[in-house]
Protein backbone atom coordinates (compact mmCIF):
# COMPACT_ATOMS: atom_id res chain seq x y z
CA UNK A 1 -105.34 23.65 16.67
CA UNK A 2 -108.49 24.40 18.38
CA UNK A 3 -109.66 27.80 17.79
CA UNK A 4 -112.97 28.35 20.15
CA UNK A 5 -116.00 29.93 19.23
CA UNK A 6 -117.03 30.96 22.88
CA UNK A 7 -114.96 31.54 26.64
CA UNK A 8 -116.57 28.46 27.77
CA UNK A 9 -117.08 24.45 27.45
CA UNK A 10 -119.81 22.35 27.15
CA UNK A 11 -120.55 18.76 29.52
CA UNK A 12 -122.84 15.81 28.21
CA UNK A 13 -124.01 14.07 31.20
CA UNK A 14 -126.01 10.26 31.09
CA UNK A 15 -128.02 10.20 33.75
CA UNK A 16 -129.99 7.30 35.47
CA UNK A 17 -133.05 9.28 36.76
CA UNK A 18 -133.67 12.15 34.13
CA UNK A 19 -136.18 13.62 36.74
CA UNK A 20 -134.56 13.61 39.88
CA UNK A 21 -131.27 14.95 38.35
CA UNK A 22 -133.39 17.81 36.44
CA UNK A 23 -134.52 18.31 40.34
CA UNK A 24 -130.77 18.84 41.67
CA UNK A 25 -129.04 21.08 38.57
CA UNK A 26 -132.20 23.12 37.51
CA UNK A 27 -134.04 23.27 40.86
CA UNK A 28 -131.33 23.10 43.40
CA UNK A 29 -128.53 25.08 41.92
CA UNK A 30 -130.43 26.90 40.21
CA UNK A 31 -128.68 26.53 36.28
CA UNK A 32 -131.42 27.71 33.43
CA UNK A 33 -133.40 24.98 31.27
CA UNK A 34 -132.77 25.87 27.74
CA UNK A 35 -134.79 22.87 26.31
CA UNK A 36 -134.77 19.14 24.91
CA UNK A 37 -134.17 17.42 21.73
CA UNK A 38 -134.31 13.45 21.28
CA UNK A 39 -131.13 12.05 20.31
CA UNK A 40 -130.79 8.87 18.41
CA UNK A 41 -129.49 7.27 21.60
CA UNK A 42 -132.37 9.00 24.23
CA UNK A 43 -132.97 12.60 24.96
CA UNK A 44 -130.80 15.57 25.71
CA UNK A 45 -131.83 18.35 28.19
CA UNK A 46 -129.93 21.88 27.80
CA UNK A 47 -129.50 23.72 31.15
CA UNK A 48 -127.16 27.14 31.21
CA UNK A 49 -124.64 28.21 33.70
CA UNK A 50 -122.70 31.40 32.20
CA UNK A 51 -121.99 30.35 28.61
CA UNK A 52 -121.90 26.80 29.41
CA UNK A 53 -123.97 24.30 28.40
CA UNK A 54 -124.62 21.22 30.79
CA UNK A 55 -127.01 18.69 28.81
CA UNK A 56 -128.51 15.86 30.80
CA UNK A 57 -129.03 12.75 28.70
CA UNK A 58 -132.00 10.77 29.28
CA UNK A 59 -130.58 7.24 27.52
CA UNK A 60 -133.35 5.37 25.28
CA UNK A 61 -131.28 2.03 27.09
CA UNK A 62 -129.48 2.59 30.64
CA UNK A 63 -125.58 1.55 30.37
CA UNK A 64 -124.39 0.05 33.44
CA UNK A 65 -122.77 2.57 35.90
CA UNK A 66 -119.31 2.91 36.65
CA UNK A 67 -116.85 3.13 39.91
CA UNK A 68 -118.31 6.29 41.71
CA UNK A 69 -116.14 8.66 43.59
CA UNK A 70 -113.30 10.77 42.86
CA UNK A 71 -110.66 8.27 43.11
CA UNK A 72 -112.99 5.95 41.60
CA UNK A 73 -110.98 5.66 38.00
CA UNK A 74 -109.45 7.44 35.74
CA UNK A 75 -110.87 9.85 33.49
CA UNK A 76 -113.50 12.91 34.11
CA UNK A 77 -114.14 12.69 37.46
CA UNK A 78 -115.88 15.99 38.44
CA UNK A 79 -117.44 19.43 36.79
CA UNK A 80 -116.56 22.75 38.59
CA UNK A 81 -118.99 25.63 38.77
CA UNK A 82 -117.41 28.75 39.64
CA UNK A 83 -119.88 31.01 42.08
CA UNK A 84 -119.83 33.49 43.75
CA UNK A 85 -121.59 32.13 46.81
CA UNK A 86 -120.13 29.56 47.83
CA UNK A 87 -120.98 29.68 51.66
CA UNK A 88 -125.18 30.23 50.47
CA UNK A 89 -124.88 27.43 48.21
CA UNK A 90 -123.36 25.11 51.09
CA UNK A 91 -125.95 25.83 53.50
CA UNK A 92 -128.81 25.00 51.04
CA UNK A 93 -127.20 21.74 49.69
CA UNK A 94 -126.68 20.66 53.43
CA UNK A 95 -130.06 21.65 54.54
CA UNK A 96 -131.38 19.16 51.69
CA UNK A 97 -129.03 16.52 53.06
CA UNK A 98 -126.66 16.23 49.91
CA UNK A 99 -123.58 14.30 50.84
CA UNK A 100 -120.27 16.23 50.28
CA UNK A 101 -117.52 14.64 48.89
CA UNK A 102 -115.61 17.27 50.15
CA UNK A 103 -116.65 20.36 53.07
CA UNK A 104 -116.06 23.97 52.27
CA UNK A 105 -112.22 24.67 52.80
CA UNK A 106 -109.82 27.03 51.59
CA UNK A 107 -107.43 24.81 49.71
CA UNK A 108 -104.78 27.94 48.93
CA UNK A 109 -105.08 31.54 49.94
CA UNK A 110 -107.73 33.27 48.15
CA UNK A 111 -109.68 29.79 47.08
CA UNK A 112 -112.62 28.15 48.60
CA UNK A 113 -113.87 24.97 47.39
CA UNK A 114 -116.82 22.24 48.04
CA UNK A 115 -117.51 18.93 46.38
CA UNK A 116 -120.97 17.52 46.44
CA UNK A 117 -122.20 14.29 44.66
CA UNK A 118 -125.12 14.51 42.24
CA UNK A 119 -128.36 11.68 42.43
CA UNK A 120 -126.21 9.91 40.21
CA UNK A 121 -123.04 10.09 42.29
CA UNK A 122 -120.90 12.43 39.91
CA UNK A 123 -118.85 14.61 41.77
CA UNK A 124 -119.84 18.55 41.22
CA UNK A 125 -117.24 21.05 42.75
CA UNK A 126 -117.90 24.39 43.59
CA UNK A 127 -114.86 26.91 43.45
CA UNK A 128 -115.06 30.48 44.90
CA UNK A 129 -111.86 33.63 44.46
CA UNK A 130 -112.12 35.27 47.75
């Protein structure tokens, strides 16, 4: 049984363009760049949200991409980021022409949500208690 050793998880993302996705999670939303190690299959970059670590890997050798979309296939199909600012962070990401898998709605009383998709075409939600 898992026992955890913080109130959080951690997501290892390959990326195609280390620099323009660096652009969109550290300069766009804003998460913290912890640093970079090399990685006997490229290099990993550390960014913070909360206690979470998101680590961007820049492969040494680019695997192929797969079906993009959140119907795509099975498997992880999306990260959420829980704000508190939803409605800001909507406005800025549509002012920079990101495409949105899915607009702002309330999907059940007291929930807002957004979907946006990445420079690699990953889904990232954003989820707001109102």
């Amino acid at each position: 049984m898992l026992k955890p050793a913080k109130n959080s998880l951690d997501l290892g993302v390959v990326v195609s363009d280390i620099e323009a996705s660096l652009a969109f999670y550290r300069d766009t939303l804003g998460l913290d760049y912890v640093g970079s190690n090399t990685l006997p299959f490229g290099t990993l970059h550390r960014l913070r949200f909360g206690t979470s670590d998101f680590k961007l890997i820049d492969p040494a050798a680019a695997p192929p991409a797969g079906p993009k979309g959140l119907m795509a296939s099975l498997g992880f199909r999306y990260v959420t980021f829980l704000v508190t600012n939803l409605e800001e962070v909507c406005a800025k990401l549509a002012a920079l022409g990101v495409f949105f898998e899915l607009d702002l709605c309330e999907i059940r009383p007291g929930v807002k949500i957004a979907m946006v998709r990445d420079p690699d075409d990953n889904v990232v939600e954003f989820v707001q208690l109102v």
